[in-house]
Protein backbone atom coordinates (compact mmCIF):
# COMPACT_ATOMS: atom_id res chain seq x y z
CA UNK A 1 -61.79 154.67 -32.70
CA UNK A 2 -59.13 152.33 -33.95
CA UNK A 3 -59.58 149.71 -36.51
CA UNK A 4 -57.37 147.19 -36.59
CA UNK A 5 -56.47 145.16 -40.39
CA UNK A 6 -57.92 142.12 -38.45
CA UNK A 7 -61.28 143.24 -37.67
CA UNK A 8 -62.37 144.85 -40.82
CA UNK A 9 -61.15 141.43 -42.42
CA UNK A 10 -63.44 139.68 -40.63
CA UNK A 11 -66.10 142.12 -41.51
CA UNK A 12 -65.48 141.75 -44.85
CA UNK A 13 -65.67 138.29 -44.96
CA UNK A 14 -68.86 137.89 -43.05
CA UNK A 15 -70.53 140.25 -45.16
CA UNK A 16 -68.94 138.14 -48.81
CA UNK A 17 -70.82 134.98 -46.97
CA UNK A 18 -73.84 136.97 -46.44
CA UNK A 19 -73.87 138.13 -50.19
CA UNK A 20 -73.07 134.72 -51.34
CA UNK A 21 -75.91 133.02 -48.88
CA UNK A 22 -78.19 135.35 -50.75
CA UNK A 23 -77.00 134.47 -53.91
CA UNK A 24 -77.14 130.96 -53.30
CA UNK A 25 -80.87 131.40 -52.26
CA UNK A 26 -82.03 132.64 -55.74
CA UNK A 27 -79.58 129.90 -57.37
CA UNK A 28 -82.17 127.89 -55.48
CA UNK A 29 -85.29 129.79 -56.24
CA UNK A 30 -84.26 129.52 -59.85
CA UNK A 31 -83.17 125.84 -60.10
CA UNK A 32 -86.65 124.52 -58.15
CA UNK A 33 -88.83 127.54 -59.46
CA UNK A 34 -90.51 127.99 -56.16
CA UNK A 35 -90.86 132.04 -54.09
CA UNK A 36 -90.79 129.57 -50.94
CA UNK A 37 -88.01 127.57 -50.30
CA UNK A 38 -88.37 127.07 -46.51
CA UNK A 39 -91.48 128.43 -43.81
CA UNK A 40 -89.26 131.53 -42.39
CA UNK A 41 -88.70 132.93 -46.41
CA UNK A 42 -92.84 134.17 -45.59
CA UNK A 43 -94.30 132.43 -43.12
CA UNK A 44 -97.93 133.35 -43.78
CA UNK A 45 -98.28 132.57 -47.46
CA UNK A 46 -96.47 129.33 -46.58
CA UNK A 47 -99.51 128.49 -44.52
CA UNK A 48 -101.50 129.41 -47.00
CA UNK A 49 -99.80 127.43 -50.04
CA UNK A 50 -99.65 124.63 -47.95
CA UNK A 51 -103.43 124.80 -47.51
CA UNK A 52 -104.22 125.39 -51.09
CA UNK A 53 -101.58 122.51 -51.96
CA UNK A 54 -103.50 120.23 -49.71
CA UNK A 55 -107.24 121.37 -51.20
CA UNK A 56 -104.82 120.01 -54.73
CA UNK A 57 -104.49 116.89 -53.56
CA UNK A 58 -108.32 116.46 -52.13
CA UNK A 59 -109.55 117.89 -55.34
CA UNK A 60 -107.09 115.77 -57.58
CA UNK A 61 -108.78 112.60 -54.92
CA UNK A 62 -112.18 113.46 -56.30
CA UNK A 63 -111.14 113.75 -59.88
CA UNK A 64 -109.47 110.31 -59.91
CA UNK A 65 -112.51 108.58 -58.08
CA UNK A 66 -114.87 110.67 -61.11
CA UNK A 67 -112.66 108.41 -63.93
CA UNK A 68 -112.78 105.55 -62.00
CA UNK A 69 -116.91 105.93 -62.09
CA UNK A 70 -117.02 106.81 -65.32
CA UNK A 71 -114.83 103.13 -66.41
CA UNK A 72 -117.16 101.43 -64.68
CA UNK A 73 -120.53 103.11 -65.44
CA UNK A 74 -119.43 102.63 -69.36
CA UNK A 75 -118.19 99.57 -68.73
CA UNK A 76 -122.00 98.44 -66.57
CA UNK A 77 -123.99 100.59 -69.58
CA UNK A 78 -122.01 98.92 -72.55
CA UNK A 79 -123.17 95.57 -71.21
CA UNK A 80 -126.49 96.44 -70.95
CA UNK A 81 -126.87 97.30 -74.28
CA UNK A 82 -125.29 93.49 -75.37
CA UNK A 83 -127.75 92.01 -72.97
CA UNK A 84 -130.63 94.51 -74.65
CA UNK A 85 -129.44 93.30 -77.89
CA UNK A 86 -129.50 89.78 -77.05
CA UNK A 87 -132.89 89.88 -75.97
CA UNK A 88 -133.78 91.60 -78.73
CA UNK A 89 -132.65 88.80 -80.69
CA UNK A 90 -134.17 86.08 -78.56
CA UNK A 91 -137.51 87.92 -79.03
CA UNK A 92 -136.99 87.62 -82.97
CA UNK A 93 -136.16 83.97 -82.55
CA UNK A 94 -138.96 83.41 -80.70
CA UNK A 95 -141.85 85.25 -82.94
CA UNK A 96 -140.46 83.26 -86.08
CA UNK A 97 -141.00 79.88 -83.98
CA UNK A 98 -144.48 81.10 -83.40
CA UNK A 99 -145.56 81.04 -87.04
CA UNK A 100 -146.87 78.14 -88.03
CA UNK A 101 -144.42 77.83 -91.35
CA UNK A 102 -141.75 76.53 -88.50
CA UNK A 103 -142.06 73.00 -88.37
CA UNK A 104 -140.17 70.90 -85.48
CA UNK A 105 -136.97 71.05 -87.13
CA UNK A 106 -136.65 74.21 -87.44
CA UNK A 107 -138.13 75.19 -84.04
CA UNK A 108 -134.99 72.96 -82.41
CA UNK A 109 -132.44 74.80 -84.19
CA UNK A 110 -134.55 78.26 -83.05
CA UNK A 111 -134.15 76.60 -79.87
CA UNK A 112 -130.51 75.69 -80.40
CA UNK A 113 -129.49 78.91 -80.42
CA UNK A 114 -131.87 80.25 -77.69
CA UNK A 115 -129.81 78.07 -75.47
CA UNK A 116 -126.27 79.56 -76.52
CA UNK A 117 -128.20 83.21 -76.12
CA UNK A 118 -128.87 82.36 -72.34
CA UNK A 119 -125.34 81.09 -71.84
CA UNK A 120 -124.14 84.59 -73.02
CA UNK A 121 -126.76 86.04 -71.28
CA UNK A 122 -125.25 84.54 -67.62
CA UNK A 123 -121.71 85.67 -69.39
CA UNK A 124 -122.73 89.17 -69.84
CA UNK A 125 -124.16 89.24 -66.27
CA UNK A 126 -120.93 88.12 -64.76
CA UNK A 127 -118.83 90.88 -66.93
CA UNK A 128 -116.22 92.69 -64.83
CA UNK A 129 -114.48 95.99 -65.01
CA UNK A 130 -111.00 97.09 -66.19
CA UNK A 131 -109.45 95.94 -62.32
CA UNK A 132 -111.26 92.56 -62.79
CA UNK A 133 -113.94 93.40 -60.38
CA UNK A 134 -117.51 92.26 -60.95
CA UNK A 135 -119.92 95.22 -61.86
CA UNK A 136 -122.92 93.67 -60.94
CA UNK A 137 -122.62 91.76 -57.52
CA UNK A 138 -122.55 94.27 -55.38
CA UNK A 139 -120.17 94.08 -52.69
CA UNK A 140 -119.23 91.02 -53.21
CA UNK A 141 -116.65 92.21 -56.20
CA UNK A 142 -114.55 89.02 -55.92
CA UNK A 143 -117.21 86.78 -56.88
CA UNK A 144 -119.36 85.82 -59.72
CA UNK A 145 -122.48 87.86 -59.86
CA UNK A 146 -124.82 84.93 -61.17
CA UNK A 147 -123.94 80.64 -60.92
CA UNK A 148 -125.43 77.87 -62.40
CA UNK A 149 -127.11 75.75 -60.00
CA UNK A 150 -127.73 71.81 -60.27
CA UNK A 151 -130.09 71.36 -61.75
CA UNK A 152 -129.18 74.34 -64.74
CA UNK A 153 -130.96 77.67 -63.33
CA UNK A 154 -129.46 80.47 -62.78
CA UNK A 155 -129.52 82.42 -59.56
CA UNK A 156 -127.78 85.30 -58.04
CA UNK A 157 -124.48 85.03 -55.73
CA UNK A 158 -124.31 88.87 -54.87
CA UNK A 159 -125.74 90.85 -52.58
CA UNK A 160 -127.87 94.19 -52.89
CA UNK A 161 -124.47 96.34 -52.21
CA UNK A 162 -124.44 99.41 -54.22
CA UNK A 163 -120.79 101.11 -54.88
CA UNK A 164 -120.48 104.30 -54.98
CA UNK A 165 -117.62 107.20 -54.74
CA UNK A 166 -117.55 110.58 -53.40
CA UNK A 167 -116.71 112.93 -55.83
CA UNK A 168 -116.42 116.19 -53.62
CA UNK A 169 -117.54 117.15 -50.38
CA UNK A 170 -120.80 116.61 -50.45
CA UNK A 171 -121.79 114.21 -53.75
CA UNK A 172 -121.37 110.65 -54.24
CA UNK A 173 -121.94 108.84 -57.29
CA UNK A 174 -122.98 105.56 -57.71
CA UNK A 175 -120.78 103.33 -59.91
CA UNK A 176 -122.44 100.46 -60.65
CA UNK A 177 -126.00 98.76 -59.63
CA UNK A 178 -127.08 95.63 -57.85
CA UNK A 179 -127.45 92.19 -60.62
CA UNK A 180 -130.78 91.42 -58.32
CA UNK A 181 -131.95 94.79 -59.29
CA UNK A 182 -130.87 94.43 -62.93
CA UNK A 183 -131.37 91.18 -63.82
CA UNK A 184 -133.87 89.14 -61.47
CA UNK A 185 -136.79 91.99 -60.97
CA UNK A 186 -138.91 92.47 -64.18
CA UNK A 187 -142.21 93.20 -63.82
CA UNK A 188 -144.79 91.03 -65.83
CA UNK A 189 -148.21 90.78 -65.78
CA UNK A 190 -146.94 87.52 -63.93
CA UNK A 191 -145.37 88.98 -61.15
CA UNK A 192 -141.45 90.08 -60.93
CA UNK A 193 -139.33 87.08 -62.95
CA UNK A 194 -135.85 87.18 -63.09
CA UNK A 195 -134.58 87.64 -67.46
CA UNK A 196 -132.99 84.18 -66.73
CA UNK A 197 -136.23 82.28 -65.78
CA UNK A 198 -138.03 84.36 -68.68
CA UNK A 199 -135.59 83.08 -71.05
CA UNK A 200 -135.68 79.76 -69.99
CA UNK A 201 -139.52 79.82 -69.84
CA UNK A 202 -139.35 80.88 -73.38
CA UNK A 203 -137.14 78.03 -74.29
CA UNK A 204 -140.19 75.31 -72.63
CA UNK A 205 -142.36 77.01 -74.86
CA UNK A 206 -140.70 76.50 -78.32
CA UNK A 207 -139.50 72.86 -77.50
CA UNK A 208 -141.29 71.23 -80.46
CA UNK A 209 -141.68 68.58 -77.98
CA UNK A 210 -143.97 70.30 -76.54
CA UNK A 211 -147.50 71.70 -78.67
CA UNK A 212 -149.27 74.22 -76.69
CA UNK A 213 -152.12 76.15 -78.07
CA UNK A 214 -153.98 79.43 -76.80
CA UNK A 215 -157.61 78.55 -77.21
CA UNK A 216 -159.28 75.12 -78.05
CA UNK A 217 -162.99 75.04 -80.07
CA UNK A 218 -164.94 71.84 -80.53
CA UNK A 219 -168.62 72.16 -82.13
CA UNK A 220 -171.15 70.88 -79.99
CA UNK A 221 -169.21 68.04 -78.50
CA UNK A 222 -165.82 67.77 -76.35
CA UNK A 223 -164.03 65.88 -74.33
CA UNK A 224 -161.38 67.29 -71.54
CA UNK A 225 -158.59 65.02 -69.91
CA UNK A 226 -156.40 66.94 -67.25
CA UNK A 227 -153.18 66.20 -66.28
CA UNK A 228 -153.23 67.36 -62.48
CA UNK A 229 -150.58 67.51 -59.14
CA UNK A 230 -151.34 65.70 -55.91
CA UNK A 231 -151.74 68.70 -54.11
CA UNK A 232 -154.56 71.37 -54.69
CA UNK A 233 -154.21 73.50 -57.26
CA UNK A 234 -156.05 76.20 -58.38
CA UNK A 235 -157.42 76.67 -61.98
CA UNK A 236 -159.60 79.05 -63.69
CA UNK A 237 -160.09 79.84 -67.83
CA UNK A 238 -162.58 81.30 -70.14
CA UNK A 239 -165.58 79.02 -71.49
CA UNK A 240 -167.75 80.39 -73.97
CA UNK A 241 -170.78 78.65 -75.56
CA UNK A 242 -173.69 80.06 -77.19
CA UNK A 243 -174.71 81.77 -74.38
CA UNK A 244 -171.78 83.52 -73.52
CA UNK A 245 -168.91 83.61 -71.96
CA UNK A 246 -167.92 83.38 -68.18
CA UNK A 247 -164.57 82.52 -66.15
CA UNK A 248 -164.70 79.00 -64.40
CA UNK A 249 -162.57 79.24 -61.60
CA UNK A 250 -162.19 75.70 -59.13
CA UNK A 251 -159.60 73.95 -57.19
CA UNK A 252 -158.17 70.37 -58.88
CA UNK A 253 -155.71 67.69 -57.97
CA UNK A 254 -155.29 63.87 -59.20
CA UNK A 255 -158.72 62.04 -58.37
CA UNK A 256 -160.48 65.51 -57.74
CA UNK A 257 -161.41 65.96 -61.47
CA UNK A 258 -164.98 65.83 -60.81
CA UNK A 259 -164.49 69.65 -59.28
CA UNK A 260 -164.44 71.08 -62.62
CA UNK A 261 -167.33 69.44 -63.98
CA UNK A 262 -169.47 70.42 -61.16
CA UNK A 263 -167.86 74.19 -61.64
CA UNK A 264 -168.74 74.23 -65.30
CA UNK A 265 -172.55 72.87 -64.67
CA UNK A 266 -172.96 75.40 -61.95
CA UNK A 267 -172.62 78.46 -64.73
CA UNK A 268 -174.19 76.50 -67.63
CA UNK A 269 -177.68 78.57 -68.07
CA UNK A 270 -174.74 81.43 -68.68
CA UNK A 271 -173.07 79.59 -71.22
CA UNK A 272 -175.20 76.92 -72.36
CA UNK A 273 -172.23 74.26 -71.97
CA UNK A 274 -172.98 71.30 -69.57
CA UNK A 275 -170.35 68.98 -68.16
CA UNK A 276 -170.20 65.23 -67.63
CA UNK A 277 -167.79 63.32 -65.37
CA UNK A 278 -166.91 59.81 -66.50
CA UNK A 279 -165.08 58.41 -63.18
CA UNK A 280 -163.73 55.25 -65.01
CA UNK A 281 -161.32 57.59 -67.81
CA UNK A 282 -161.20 60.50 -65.31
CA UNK A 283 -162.33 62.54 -68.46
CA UNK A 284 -165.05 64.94 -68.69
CA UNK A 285 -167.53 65.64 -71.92
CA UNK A 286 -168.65 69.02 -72.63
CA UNK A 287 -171.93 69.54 -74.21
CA UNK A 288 -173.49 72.86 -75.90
CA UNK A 289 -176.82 72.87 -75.86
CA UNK A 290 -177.40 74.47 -79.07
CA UNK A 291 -174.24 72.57 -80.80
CA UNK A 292 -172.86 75.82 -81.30
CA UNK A 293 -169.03 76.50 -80.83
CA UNK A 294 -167.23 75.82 -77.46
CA UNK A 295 -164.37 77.96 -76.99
CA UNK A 296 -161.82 77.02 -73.95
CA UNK A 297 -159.21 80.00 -73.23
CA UNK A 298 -157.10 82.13 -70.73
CA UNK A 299 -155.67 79.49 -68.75
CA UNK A 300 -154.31 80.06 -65.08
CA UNK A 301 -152.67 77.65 -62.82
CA UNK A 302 -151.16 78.17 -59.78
CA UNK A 303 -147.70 77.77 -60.51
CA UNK A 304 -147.02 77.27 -63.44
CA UNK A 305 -145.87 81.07 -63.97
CA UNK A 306 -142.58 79.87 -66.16
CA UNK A 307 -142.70 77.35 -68.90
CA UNK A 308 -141.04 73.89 -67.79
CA UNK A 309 -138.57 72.06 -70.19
CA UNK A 310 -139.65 69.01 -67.66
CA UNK A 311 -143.29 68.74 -68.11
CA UNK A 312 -145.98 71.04 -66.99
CA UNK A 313 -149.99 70.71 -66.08
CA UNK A 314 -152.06 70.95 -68.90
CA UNK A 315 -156.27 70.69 -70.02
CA UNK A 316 -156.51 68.41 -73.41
CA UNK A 317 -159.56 69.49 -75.39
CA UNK A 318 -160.51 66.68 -78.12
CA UNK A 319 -163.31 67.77 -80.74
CA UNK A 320 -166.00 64.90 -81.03
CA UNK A 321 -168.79 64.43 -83.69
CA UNK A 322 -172.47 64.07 -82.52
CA UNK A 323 -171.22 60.05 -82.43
CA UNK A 324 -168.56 60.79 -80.18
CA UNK A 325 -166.15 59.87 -82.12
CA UNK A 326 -162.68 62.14 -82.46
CA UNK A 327 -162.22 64.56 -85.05
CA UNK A 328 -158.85 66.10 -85.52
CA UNK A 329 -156.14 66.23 -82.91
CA UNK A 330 -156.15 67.00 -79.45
CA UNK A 331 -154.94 70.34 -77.87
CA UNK A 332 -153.00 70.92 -75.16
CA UNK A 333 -153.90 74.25 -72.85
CA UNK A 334 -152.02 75.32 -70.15
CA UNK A 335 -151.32 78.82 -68.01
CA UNK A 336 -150.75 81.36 -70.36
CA UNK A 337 -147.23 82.24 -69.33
CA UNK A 338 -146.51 78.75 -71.06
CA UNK A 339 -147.65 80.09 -74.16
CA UNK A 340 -145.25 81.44 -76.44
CA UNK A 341 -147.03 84.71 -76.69
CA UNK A 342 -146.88 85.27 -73.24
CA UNK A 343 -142.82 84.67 -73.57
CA UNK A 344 -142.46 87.09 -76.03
CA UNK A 345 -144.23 89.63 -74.06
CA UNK A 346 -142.04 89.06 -71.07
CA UNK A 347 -138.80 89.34 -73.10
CA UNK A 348 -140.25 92.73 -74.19
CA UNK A 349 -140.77 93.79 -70.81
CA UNK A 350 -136.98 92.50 -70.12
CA UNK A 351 -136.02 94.93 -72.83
CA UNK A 352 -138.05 97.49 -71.21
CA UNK A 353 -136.42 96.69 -67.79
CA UNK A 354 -132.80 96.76 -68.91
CA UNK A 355 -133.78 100.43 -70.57
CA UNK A 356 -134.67 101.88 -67.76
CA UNK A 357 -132.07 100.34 -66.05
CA UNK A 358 -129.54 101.98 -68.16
CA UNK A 359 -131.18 105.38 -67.93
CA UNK A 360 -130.43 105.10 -64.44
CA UNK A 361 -126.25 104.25 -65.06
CA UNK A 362 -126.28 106.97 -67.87
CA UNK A 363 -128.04 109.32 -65.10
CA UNK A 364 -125.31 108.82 -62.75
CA UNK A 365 -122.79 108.62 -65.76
CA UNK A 366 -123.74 112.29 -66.71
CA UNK A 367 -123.52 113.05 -63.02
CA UNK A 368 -120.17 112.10 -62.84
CA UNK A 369 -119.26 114.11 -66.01
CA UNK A 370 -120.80 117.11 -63.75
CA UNK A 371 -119.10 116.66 -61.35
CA UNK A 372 -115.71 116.07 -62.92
CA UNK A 373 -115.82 119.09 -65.39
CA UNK A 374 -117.04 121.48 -61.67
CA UNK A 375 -113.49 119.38 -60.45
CA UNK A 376 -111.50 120.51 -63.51
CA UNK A 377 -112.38 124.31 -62.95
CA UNK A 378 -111.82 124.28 -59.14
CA UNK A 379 -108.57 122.35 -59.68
CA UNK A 380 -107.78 124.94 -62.08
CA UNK A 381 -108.51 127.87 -59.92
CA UNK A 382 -106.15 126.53 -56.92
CA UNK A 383 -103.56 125.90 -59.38
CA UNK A 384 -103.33 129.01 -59.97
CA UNK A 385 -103.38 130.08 -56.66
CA UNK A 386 -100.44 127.78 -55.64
CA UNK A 387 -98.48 128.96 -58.93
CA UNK A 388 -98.62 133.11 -57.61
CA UNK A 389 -98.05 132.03 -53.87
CA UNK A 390 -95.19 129.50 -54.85
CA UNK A 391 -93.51 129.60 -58.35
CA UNK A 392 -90.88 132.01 -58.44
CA UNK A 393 -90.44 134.92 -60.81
CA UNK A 394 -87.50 133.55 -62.32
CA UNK A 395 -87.19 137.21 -64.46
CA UNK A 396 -86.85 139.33 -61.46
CA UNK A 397 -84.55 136.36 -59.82
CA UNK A 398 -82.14 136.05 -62.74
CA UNK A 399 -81.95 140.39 -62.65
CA UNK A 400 -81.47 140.32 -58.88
CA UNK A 401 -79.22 137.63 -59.15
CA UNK A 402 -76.91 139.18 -62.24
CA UNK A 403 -76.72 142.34 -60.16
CA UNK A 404 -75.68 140.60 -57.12
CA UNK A 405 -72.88 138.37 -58.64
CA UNK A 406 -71.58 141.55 -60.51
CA UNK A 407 -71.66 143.60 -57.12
CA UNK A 408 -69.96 141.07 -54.97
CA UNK A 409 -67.21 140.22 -57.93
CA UNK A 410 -66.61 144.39 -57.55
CA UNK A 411 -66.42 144.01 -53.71
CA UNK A 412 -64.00 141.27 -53.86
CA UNK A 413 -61.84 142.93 -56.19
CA UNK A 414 -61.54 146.11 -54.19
CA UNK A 415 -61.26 144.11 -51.18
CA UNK A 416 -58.20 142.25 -52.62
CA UNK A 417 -56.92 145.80 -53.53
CA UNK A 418 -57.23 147.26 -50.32
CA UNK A 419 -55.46 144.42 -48.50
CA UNK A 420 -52.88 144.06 -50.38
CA UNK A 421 -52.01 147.90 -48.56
CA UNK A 422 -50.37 148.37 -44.85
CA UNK A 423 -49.37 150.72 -42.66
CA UNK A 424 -46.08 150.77 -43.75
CA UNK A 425 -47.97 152.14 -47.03
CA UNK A 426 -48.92 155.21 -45.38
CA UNK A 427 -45.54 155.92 -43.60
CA UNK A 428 -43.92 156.00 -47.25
C-alpha cells in the first residue's frame, strides 16, 4: 500500500485537532467546574442533573416563601404583644379611676390618655409588613385594615381573607390572620364586642361627667325616676328587701313607667317592697314594709351593651326619710356593661383574646420554622447530588489535561521532525 507525504499530513493534522478539541474540553471543564458541559458528554446523568437542578429551584421556592412567613408572622405577633400591652395599660388606667381617691380631675386626665391609647390602638391594627402590605385585612393588603367612621367608631375595612404560602408539596402556612378575627370578636359575658367598642365603652364609663354606681340602698323609703326610649325596652335588676331578694324583669318606654311599678308590686310578699306610681312626676316610691334596707342591683337593658360618651338610659334611686324628704344624693344605675367594673372585665377578656390569638401566629410561626429547617436538609441533600453529577473533578482534569498537552507538544515535535524528511532523503 502506498502512502503518499500528503495523506499522512492530513492524518496528522486531523488527529492534532482531535487532541486539541479534547484538550480544549477539560480547559472548559476546568474554567466552569462542571463534568457536563453539553447533553451528548452523558446523556443520562444530564437528565438526571437537570431534574435534581429543577427539584433546587422548587425547594429554594419553598424556602423563600418560609422567610417571607416568618417576616410577617413576627411582624403580626410583635404587634400583638403592643396591642396586649396597651390594654394592659388601659386596664390599669381604668382600675385607678375606679377608686374613689380619683376625683373628676383626675379621672379626665385618666381619660385623656385612654383616648390617645385607642388612637394607637386603631394604629397598631393598621400596622403593615416589611413590603408595606397590611397584616391584618385580609386580602385586601392595599388597604387600611380598620377606618374611623363619622361619627368616631371604628370599624373594619377588610375582609375575612386569610394568606397563606405553600411551603412544600403538601403544607401551607398561614401568614397572617383576619383583623375581624383579631380585633372585633371577643367574647364577653355581653356577647362578642369588638376591643375598639370595649375601649370606647370603657372611656363612657370613666367620663367624670358621668356618675354611675353598681347598687343603690335607701332605708325604708325611695324614690325611682327613669330616664326611658320611645320604643320598648326591656329591663330587669335585682330588688332585695327584707324579705328577700328576686329579679324584676318588665318592658318600659317614655309614658309606660307605670310597668315597673306594677312588676315590683306583683313580687312584693317575696320581698316585702311595694311600689307607688305618681303619674304627675312620672316617678315611682318604693316602700319596705319593715323599713328595712332596699337594695336595687344587676341592671340589664336592652341595648345598652357598650357605655355611651352621648348619654345612656339610666334608674335614679333617691333615699327619703319617713317624711319624704331627700337624704343624700341621688344614684344613677344603669346596665352593668356601663359600669366600670364591667369595662375592666372586658379589657381582660381582650387580653385574653389577643393571647390566644397569638398562640395561634406563634403556632404557625413554629410551623414554618419546621418546615424551613425539613427545607434546609432536603436542599442540602440535592445539592449534593447536583455537585457529584455536575461539578467536575478538577484533580483528575488538571492530570489528564498536563498529560495531554505534554503528549501532543511530543507529537508535534516529531511530526515537525519527520516532515522536514523526503524521498530524496532515502535515495542519499
Amino acid at each position: 500500500m502506498q502512502v503518499s507525504t500528503k495523506l499522512f499530513n492530513d492524518q496528522q493534522i486531523r488527529q492534532f485537532g482531535k487532541l486539541t478539541a479534547d484538550i480544549q474540553e477539560k480547559q472548559e471543564k476546568i474554567a466552569s467546574g462542571k463534568a457536563i458541559l453539553r447533553a451528548s458528554d452523558d446523556p443520562v446523568t444530564a437528565v438526571e442533573l437537570s431534574a435534581a437542578r429543577e427539584q433546587e429551584q422548587l425547594l429554594s421556592r419553598f424556602e423563600d416563601n418560609a422567610y417571607k412567613a416568618q417576616l410577617r408572622l413576627s411582624a403580626g405577633d410583635k404587634t400583638l404583644q403592643e396591642t396586649i400591652s396597651v390594654m394592659t395599660r388601659i386596664s390599669e388606667l381604668a382600675t385607678q379611676a375606679r377608686s374613689p381617691a380619683y376625683d373628676g380631675f383626675s379621672r379626665r386626665a385618666i381619660l385623656t390618655e385612654v383616648k390617645s391609647l385607642h388612637q394607637t390602638l386603631v394604629d397598631l391594627a393598621n400596622t403593615r409588613d416589611a413590603y408595606g402590605k397590611s397584616l391584618f385585612s385580609g386580602f385586601k393588603t392595599d388597604a387600611d385594615a380598620f377606618v374611623r367612621n363619622m361619627d368616631d367608631s371604628v370599624s373594619y375595612n377588610g375582609d375575612r381573607g386569610i394568606h397563606t404560602v405553600q411551603v412544600s408539596e403538601n403544607v401551607n402556612v398561614s401568614t397572617s390572620l383576619d383583623g375581624e378575627s383579631v380585633f372585633g370578636r371577643v367574647q364577653t359575658t355581653g356577647g362578642p364586642k369588638s376591643i375598639f367598642e370595649i375601649v370606647e365603652g370603657l372611656m363612657g364609663s370613666i367620663d367624670p361627667l358621668r356618675e354611675i354606681n353598681e347598687m343603690a340602698t335607701a332605708h325604708g323609703k325611695a324614690r325611682i325616676r327613669l330616664e326611658l326610649p320611645r320604643q320598648n325596652q326591656d329591663w330587669s335588676f335585682t330588688l332585695k328587701g327584707g324579705l328577700g331578694e328576686v329579679t324584676i324583669e318588665t318592658t318600659l318606654s317614655t309614658g309606660m313607667e307605670e310597668n315597673l311599678a306594677d312588676a315590683i308590686n306583683a313580687k312584693s310578699d317575696q320581698t316585702g317592697v311595694s311600689a307607688e306610681f305618681d303619674s304627675d312626676t312620672g316617678s315611682i316610691f318604693l316602700t319596705e314594709q319593715g323599713t328595712d334596707l332596699i337594695v336595687i342591683e344587676d341592671i340589664e337593658i336592652e341595648g345598652e351593651g357598650i357605655a355611651s360618651e352621648a348619654g345612656f338610659y339610666n334608674m335614679a334611686v333617691m333615699s327619703l326619710d319617713e317624711n319624704g324628704a331627700e337624704i343624700g344624693k341621688e344614684r344613677f344605675l344603669t346596665d352593668e356593661d356601663q359600669l366600670l367594673g364591667q369595662g375592666i372585665r372586658n379589657v381582660l377578656d381582650s387580653i385574653d383574646h389577643l393571647g390566644l390569638q397569638q398562640a395561634k401566629l406563634g403556632a404557625q410561626a413554629s410551623k414554618a420554622e419546621i418546615q424551613l429547617d425539613v427545607l434546609q436538609s432536603r436542599k442540602l441533600a440535592v445539592t449534593r447530588d447536583i455537585s457529584a453529577m455536575g461539578d467536575a473533578d478538577l484533580a483528575k482534569l488538571v492530570t489528564e489535561l498536563q498529560s495531554q498537552l505534554t503528549n501532543r507538544d511530543a507529537a508535534q515535535q516529531a511530526f515537525a521532525k519527520i516532515g522536514q524528511q523526503s524521498l530524496f532523503d532515502y535515495i542519499r
